[in-house]
N, C-alpha and C. Protein backbone atom coordinates (compact mmCIF):
# COMPACT_ATOMS: atom_id res chain seq x y z
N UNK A 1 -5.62 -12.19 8.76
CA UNK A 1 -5.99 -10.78 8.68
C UNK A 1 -5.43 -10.20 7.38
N UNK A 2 -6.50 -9.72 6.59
CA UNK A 2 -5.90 -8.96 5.75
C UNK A 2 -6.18 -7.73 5.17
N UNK A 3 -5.18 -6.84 5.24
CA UNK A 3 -5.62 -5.50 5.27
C UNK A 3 -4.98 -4.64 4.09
N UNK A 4 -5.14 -3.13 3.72
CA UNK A 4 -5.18 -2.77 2.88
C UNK A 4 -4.39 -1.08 3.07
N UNK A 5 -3.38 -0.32 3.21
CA UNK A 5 -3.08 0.61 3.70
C UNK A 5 -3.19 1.60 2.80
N UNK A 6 -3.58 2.20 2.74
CA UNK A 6 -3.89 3.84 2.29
C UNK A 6 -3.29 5.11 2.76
N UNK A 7 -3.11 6.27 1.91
CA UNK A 7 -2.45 7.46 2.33
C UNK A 7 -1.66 7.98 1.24
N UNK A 8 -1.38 8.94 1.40
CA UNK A 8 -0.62 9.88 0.33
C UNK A 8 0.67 9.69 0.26
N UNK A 9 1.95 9.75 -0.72
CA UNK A 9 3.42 9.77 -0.19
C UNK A 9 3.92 10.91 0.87
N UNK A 10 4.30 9.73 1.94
CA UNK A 10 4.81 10.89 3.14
C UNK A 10 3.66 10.58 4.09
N UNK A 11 2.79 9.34 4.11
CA UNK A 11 2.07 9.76 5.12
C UNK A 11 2.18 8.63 6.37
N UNK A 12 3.14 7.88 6.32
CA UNK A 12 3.99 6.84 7.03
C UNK A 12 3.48 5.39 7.06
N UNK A 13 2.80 5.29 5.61
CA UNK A 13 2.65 3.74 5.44
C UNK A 13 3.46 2.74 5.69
N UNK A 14 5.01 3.28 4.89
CA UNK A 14 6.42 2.21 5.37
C UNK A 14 6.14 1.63 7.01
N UNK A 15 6.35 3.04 7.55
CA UNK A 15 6.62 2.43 9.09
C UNK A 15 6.06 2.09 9.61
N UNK A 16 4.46 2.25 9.47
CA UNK A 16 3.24 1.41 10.24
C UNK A 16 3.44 0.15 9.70
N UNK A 17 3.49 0.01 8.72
CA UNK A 17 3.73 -1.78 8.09
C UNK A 17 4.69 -2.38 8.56
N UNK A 18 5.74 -1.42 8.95
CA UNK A 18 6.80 -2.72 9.40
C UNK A 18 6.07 -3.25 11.03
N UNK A 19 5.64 -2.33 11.48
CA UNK A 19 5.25 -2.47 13.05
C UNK A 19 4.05 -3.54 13.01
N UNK A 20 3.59 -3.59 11.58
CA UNK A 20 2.41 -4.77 11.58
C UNK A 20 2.73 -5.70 11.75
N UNK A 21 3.66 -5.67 10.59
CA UNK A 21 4.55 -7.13 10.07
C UNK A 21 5.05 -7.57 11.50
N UNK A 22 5.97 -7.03 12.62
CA UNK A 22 6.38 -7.22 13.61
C UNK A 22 5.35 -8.10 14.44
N UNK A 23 3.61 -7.32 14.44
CA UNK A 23 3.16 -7.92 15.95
C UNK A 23 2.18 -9.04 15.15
N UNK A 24 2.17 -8.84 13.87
CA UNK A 24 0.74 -10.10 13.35
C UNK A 24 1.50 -11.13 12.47
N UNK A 25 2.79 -10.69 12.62
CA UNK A 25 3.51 -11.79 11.32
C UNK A 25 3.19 -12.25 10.60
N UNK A 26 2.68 -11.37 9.50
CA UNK A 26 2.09 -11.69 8.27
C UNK A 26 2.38 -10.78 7.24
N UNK A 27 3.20 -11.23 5.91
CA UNK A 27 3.65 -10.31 5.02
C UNK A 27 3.29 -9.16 4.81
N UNK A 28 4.10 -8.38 4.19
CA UNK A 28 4.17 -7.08 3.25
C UNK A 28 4.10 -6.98 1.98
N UNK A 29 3.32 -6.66 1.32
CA UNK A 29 3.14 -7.14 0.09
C UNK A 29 3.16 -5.77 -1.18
N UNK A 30 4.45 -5.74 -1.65
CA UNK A 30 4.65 -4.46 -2.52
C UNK A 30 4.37 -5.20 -3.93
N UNK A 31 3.67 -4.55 -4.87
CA UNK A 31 3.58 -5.09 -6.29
C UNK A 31 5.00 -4.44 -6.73
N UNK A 32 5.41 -3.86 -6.43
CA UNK A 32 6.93 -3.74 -6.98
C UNK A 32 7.48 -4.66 -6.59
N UNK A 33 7.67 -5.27 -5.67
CA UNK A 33 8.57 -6.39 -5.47
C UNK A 33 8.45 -7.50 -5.87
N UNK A 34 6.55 -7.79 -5.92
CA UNK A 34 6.24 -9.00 -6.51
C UNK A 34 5.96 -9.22 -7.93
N UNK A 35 6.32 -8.00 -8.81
CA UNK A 35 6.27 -8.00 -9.98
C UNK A 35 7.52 -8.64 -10.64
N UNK A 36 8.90 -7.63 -9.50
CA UNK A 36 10.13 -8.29 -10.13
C UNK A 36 10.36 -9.91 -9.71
N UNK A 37 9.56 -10.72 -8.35
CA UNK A 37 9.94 -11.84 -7.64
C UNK A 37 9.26 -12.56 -9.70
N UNK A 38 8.15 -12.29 -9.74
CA UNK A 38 7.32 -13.24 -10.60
C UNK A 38 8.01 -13.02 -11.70
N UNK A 39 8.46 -12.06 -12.46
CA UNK A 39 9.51 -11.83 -13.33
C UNK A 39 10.58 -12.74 -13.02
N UNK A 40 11.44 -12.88 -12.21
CA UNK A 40 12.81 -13.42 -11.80
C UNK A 40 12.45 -15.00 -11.51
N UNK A 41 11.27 -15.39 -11.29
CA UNK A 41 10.53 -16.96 -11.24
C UNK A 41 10.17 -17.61 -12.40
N UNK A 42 9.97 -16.76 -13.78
CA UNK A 42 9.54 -17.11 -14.78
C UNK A 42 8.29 -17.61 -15.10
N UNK A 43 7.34 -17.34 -13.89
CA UNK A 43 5.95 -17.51 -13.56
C UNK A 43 4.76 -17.21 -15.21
N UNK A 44 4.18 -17.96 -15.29
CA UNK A 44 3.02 -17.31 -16.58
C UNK A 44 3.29 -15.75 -16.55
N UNK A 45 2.54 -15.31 -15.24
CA UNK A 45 2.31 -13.91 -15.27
C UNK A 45 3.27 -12.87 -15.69
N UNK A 46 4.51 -13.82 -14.60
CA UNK A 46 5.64 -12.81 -14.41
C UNK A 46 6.35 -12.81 -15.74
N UNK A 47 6.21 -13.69 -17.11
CA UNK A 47 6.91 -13.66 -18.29
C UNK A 47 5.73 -13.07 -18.89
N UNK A 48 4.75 -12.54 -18.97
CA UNK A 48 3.58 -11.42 -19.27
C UNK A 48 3.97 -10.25 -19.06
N UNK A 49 4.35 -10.12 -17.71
CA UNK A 49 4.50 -8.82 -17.42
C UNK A 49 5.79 -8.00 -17.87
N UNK A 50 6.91 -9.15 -18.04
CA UNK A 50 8.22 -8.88 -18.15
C UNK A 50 7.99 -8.22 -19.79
N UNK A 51 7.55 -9.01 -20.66
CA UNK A 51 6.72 -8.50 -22.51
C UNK A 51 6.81 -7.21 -21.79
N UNK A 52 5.64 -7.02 -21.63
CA UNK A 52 5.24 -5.91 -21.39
C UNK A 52 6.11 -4.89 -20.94
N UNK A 53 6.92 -4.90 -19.57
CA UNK A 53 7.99 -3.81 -19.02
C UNK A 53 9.33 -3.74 -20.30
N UNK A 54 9.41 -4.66 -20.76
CA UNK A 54 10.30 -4.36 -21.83
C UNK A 54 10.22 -3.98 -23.54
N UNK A 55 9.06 -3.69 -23.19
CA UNK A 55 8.45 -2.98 -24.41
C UNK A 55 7.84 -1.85 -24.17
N UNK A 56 8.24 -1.20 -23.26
CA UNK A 56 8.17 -0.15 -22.50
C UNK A 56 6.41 0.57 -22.04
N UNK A 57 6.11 -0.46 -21.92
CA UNK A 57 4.29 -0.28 -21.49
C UNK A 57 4.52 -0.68 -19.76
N UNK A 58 2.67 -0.30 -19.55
CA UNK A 58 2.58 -0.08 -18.41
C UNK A 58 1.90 -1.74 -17.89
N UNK A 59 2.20 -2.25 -16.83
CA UNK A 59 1.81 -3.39 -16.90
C UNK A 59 -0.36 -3.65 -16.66
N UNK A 60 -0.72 -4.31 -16.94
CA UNK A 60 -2.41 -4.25 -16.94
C UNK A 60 -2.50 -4.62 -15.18
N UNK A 61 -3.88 -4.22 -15.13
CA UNK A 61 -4.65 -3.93 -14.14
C UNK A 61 -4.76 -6.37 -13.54
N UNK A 62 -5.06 -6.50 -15.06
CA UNK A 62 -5.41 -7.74 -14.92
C UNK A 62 -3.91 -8.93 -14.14
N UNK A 63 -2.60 -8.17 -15.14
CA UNK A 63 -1.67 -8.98 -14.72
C UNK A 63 -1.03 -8.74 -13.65
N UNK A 64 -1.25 -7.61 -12.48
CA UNK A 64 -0.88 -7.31 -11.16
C UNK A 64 -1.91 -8.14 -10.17
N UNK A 65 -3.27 -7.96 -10.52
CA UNK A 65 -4.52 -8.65 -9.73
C UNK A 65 -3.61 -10.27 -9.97
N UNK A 66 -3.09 -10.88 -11.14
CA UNK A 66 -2.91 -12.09 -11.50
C UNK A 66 -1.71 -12.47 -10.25
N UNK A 67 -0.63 -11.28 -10.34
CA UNK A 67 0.43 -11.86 -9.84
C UNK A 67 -0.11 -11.93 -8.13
N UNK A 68 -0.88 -10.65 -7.68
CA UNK A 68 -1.12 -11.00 -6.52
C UNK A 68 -1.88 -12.13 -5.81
N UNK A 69 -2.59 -11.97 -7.04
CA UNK A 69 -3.00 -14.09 -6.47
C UNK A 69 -2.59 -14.96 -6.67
N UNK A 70 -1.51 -15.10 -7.33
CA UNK A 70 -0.10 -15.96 -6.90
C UNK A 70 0.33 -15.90 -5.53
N UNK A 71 0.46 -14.61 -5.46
CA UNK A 71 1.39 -14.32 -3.79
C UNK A 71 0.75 -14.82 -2.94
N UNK A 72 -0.74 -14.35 -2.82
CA UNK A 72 -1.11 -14.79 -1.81
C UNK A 72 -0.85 -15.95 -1.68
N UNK A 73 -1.12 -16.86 -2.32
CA UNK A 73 -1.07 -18.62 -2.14
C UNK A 73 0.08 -19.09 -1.62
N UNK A 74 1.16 -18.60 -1.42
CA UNK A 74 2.48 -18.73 -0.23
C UNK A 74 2.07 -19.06 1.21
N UNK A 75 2.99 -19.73 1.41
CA UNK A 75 2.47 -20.49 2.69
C UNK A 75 2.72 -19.03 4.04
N UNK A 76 3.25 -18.16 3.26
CA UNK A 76 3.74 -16.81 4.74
C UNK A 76 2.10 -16.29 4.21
N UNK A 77 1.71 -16.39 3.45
CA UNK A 77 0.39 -15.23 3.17
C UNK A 77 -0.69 -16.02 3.68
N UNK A 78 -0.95 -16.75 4.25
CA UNK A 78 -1.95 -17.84 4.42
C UNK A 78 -2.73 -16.99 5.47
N UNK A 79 -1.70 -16.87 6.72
CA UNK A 79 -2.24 -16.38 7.85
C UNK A 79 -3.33 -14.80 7.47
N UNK A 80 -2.52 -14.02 6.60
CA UNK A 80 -3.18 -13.01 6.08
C UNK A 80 -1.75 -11.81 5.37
N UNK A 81 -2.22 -10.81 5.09
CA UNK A 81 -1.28 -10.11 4.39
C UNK A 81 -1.39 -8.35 4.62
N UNK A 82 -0.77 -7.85 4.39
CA UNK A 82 -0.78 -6.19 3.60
C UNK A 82 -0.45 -5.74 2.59
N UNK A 83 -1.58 -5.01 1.75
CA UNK A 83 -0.92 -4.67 0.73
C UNK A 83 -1.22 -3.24 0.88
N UNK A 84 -0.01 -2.85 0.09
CA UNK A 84 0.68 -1.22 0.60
C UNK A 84 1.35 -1.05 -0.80
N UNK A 85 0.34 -0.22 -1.10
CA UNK A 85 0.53 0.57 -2.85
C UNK A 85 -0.27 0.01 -3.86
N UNK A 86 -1.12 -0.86 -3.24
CA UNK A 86 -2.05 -1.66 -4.35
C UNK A 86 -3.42 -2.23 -3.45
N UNK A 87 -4.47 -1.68 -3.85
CA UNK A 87 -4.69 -1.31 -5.34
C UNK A 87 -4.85 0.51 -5.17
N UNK A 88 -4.29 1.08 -6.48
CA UNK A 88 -4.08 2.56 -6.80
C UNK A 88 -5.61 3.41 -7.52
N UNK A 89 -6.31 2.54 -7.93
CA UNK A 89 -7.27 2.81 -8.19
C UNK A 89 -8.60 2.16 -8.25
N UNK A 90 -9.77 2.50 -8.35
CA UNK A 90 -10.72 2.08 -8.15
C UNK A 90 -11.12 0.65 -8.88
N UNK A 91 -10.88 1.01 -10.38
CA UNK A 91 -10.89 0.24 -10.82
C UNK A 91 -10.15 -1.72 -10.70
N UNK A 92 -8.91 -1.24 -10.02
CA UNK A 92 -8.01 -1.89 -9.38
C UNK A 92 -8.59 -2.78 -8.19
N UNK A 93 -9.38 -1.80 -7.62
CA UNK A 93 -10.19 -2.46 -6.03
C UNK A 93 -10.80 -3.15 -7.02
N UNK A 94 -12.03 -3.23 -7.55
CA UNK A 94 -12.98 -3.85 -8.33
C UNK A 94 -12.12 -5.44 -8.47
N UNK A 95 -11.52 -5.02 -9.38
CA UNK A 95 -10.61 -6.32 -9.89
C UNK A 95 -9.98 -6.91 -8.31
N UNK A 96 -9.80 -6.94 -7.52
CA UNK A 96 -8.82 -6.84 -6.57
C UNK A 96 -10.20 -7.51 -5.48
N UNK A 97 -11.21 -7.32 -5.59
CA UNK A 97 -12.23 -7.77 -5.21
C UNK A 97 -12.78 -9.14 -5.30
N UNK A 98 -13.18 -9.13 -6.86
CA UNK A 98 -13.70 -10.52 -7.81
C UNK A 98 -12.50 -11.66 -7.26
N UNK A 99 -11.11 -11.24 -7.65
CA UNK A 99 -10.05 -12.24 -7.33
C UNK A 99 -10.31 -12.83 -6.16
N UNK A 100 -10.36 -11.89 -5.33
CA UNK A 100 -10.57 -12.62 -3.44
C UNK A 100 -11.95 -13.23 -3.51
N UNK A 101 -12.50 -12.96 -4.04
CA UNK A 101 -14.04 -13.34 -3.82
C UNK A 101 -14.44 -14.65 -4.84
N UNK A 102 -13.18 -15.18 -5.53
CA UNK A 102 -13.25 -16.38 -6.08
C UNK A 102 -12.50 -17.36 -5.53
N UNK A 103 -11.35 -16.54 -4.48
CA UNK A 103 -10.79 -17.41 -3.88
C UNK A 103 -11.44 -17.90 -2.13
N UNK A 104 -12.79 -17.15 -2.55
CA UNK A 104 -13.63 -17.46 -1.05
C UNK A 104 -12.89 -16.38 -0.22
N UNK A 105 -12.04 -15.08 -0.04
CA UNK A 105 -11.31 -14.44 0.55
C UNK A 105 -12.23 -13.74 0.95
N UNK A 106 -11.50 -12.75 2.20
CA UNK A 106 -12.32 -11.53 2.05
C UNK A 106 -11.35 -10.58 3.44
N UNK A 107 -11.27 -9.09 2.78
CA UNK A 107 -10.38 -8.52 3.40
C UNK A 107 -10.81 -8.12 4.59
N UNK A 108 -9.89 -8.21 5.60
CA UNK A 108 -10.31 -7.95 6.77
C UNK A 108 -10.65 -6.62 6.96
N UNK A 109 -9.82 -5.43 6.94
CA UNK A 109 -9.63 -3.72 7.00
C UNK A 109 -9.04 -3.46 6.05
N UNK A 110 -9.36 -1.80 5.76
CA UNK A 110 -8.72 -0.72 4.87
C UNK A 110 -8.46 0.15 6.02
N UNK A 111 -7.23 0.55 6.19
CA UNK A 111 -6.80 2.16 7.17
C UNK A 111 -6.61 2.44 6.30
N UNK A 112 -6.83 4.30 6.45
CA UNK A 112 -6.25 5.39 5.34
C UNK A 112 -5.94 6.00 6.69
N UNK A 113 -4.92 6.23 6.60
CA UNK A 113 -4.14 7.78 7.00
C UNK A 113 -4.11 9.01 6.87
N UNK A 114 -5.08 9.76 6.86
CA UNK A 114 -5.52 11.01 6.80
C UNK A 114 -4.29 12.36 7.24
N UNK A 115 -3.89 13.01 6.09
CA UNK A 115 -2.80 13.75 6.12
C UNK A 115 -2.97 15.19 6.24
N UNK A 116 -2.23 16.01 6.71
CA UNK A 116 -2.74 17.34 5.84
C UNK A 116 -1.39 17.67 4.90
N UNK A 117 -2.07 18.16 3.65
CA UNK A 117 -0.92 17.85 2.25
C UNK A 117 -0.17 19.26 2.45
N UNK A 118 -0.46 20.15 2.77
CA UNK A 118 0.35 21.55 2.87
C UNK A 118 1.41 21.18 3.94
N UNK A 119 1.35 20.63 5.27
CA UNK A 119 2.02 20.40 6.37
C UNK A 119 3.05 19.35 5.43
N UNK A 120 2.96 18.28 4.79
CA UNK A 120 3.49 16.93 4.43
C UNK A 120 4.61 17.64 3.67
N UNK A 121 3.84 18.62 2.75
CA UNK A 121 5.02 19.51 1.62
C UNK A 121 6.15 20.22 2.63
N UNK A 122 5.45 20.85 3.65
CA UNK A 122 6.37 21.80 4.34
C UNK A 122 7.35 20.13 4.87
N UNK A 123 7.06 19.07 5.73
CA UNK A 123 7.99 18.09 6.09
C UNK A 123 9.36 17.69 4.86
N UNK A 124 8.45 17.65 3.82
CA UNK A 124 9.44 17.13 2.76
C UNK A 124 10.62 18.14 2.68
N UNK A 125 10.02 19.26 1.99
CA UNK A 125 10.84 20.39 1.94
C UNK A 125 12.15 20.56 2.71
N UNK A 126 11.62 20.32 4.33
CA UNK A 126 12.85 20.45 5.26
C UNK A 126 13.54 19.39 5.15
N UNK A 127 13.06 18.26 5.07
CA UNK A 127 13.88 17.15 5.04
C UNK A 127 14.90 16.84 3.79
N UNK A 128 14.74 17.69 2.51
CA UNK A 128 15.45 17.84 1.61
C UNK A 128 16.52 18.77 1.78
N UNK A 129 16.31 20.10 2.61
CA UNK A 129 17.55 20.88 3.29
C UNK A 129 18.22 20.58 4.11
N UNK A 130 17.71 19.50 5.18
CA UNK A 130 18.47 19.42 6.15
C UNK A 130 19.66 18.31 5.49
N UNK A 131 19.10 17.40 4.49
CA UNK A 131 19.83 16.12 3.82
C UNK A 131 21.13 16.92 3.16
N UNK A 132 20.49 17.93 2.24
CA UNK A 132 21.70 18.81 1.30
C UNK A 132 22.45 19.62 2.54
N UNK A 133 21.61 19.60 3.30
CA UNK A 133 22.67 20.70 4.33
C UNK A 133 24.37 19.53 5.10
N UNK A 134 23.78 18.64 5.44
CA UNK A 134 24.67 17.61 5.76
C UNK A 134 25.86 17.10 4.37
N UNK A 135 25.12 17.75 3.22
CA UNK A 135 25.95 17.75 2.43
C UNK A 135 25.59 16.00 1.92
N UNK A 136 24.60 15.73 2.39
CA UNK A 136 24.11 14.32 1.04
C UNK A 136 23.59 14.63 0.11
N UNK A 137 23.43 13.53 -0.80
CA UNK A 137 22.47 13.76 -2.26
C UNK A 137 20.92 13.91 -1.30
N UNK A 138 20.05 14.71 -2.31
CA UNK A 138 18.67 14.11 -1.73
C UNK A 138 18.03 13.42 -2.71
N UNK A 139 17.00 12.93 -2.17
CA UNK A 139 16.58 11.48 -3.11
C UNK A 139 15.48 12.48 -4.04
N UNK A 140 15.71 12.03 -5.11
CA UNK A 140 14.43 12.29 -6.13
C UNK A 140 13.36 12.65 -5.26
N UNK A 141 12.53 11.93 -4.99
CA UNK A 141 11.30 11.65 -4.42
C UNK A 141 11.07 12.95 -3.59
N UNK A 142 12.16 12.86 -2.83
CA UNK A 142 12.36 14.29 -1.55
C UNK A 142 11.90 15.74 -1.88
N UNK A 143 12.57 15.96 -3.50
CA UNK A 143 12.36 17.25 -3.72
C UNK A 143 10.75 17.82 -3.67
N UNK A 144 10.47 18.85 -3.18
CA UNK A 144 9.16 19.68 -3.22
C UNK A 144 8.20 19.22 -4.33
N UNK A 145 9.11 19.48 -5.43
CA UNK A 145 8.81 19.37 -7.24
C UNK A 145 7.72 17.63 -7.37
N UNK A 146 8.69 16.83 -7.29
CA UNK A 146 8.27 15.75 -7.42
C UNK A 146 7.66 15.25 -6.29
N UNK A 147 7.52 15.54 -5.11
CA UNK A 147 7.01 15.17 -3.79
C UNK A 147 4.90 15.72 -4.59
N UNK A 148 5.10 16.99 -5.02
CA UNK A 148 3.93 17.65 -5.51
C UNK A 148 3.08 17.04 -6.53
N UNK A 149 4.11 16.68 -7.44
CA UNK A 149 3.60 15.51 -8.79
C UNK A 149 2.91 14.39 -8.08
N UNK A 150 3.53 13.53 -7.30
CA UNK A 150 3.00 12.46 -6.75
C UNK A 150 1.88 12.41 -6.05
N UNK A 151 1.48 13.57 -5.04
CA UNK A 151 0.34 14.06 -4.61
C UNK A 151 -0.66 14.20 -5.06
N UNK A 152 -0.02 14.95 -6.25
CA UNK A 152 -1.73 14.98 -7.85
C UNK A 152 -2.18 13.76 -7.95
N UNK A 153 -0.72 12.84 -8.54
CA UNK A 153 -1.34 12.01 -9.46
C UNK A 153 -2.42 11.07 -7.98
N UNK A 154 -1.75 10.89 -6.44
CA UNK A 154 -2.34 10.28 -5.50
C UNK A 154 -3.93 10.98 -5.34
N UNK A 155 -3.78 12.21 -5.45
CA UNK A 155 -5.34 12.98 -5.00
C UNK A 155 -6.13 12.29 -6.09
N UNK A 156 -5.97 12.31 -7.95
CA UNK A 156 -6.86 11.72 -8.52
C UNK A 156 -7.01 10.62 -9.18
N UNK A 157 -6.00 9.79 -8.58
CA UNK A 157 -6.01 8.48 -8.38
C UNK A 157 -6.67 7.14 -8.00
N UNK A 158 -5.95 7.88 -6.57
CA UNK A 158 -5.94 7.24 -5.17
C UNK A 158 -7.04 7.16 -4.09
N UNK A 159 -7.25 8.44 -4.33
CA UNK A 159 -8.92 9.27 -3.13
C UNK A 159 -9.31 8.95 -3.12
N UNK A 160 -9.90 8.54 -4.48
CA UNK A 160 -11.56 7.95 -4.76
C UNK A 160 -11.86 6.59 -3.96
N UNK A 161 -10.86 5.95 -3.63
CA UNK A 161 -10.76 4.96 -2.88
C UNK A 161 -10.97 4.61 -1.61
N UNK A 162 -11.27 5.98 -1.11
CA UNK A 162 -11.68 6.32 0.55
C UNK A 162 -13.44 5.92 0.18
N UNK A 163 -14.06 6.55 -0.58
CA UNK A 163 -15.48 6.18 -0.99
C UNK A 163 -15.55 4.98 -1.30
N UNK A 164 -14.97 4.26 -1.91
CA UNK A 164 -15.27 3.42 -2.19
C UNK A 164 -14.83 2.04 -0.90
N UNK A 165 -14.19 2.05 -0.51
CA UNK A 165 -14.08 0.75 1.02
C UNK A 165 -14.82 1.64 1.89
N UNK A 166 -15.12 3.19 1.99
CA UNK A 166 -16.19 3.54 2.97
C UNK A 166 -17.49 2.71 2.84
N UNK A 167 -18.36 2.32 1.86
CA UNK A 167 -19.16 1.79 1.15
C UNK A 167 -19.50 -0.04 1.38
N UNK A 168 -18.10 -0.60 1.69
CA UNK A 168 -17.89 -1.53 2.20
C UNK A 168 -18.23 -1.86 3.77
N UNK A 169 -18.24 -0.68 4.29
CA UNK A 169 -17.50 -0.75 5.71
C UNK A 169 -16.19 -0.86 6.62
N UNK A 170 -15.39 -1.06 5.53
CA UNK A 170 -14.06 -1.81 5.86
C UNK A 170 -13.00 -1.09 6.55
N UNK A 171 -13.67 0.54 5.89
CA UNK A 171 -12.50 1.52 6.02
C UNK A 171 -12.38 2.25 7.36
N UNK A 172 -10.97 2.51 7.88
CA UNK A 172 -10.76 2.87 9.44
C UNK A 172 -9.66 4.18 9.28
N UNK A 173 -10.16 5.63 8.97
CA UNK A 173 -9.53 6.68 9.25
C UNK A 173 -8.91 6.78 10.11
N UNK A 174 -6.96 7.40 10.44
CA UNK A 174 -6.51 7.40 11.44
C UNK A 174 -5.40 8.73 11.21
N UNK A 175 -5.62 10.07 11.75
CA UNK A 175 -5.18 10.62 11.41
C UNK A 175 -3.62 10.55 11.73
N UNK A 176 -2.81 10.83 10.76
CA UNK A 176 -1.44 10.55 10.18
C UNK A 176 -1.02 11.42 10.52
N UNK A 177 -1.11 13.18 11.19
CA UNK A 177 -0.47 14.00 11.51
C UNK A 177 -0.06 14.00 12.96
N UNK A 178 -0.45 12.83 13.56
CA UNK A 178 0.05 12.52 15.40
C UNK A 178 1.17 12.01 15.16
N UNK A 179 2.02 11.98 16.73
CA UNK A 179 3.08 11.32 16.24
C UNK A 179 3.19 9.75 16.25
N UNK A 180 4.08 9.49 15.51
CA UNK A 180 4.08 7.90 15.08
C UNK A 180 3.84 6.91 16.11
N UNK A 181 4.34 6.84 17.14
CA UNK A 181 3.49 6.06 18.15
C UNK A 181 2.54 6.02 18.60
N UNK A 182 1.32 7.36 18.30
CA UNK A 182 0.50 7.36 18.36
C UNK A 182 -0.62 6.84 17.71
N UNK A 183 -0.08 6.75 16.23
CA UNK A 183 -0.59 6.39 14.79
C UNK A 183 -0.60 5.03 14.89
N UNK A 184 0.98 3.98 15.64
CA UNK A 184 0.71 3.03 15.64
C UNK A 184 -0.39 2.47 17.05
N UNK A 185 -0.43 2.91 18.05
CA UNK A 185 -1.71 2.59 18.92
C UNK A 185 -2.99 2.29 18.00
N UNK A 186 -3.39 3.59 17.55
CA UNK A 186 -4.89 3.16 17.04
C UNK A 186 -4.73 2.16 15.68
N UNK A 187 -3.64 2.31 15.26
CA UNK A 187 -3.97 0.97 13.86
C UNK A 187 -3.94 -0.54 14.80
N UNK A 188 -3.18 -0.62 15.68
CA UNK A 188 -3.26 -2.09 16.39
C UNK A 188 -4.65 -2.08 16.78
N UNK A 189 -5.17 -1.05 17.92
CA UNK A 189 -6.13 -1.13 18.37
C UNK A 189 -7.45 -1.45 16.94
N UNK A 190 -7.54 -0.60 16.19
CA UNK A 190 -8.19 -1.49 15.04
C UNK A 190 -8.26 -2.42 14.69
N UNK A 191 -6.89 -2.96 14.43
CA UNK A 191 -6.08 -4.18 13.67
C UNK A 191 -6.44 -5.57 15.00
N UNK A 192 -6.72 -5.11 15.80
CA UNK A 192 -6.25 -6.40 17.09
C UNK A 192 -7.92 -6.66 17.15
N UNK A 193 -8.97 -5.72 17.04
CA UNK A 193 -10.21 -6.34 16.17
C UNK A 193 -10.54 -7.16 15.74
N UNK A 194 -10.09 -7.10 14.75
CA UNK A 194 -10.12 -8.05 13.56
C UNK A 194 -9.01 -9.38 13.87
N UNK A 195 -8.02 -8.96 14.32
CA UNK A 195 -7.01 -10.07 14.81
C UNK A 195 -8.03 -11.15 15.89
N UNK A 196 -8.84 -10.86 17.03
CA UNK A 196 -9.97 -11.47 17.37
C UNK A 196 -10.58 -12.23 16.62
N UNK A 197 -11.60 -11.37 15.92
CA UNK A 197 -12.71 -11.67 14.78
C UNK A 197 -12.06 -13.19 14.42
N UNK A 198 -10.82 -12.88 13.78
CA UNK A 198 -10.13 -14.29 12.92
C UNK A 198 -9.74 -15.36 14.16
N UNK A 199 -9.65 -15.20 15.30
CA UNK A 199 -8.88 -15.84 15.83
C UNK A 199 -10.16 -16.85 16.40
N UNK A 200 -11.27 -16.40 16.92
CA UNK A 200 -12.53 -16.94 17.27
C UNK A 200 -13.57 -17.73 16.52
């Protein structure tokens, strides 16, 4: 099974993924992590990409699609995978497409998590007072300010990406403002679908 998670920051991708990872045992797959694993392996890609991060550029569309088809080929990714933060843009799916589709692949689901962004701001917000109120640091990310930045850059990013796996068929809306056990019911119930489909 392999699937594709979508949603805005704040809209509880982390924690649905771990609950995946739990019942289908099949990786998590952050290009942040597998950028630094392929970096720290000395992999083709990952000494491409490393040029690149240390010459203070942004890494290509081509050498993330590259590293993730490395990953997959791990004997934990076999069964199937998640990827959660990739791909960010359309263009990205495209590429992210051709790759699977040379490796005979083909993704099982896209969930997006459907948020409402005024409610998500008001969550952040509190969760940044209540942190300073306890008298911790709050995290970058937390503040209103930058919680808002990330939203932009996700709305004209990221969105376009609901049209586009709509188009596919692939894609399974689940609104993200229930509470979390609720959120995780219908992604299994989706997810256990397709967990069939593969299993038959």
């Amino acid at each position: 099974m392999r699937i594709i998670l979508l949603g805005p920051p704040g809209a509880g991708k982390g924690t649905q993924s771990e609950r995946i990872v739990e019942r289908f045992g099949i990786p998590q797959l952050s290009t942040g992590d597998m950028l630094r694993a392929a970096v720290a392996a000395g992999t083709p890609v990952g000494l491409e990409a490393k040029a690149v991060m240390e010459s203070g550029g942004l890494v290509s569309d081509t050498t993330v699609v590259g590293i993730v088809a490395d990953r997959i080929e791990e004997s934990d990714a076999k069964r199937g995978f998640i990827l959660d933060g990739f791909p960010r843009t359309v263009e990205q799916a495209a590429a992210l497409d051709a790759m699977l589709a040379r490796k005979g692949i083909a993704l099982s689901a896209v969930v997006e998590f459907k948020v409402d962004e005024t409610a998500l701001l008001g969550r952040i917000a509190k969760r940044a007072e209540e942190t300073a109120a306890r008298g911790q640091p709050v995290r970058k990310d937390d503040t209103p300010e930058v919680f808002k930045t990330r939203l932009d850059a996700y709305r004209k990013q990221t969105a376009p990406l609901s049209d586009y796996y709509a188009k596919t068929g692939l894609l399974h809306v689940i609104d993200g403002m229930q509470p979390i056990d609720t959120v995780t019911q219908k992604t299994m119930s989706v997810l256990g679908q397709h967990a069939e489909t593969a299993a038959s």
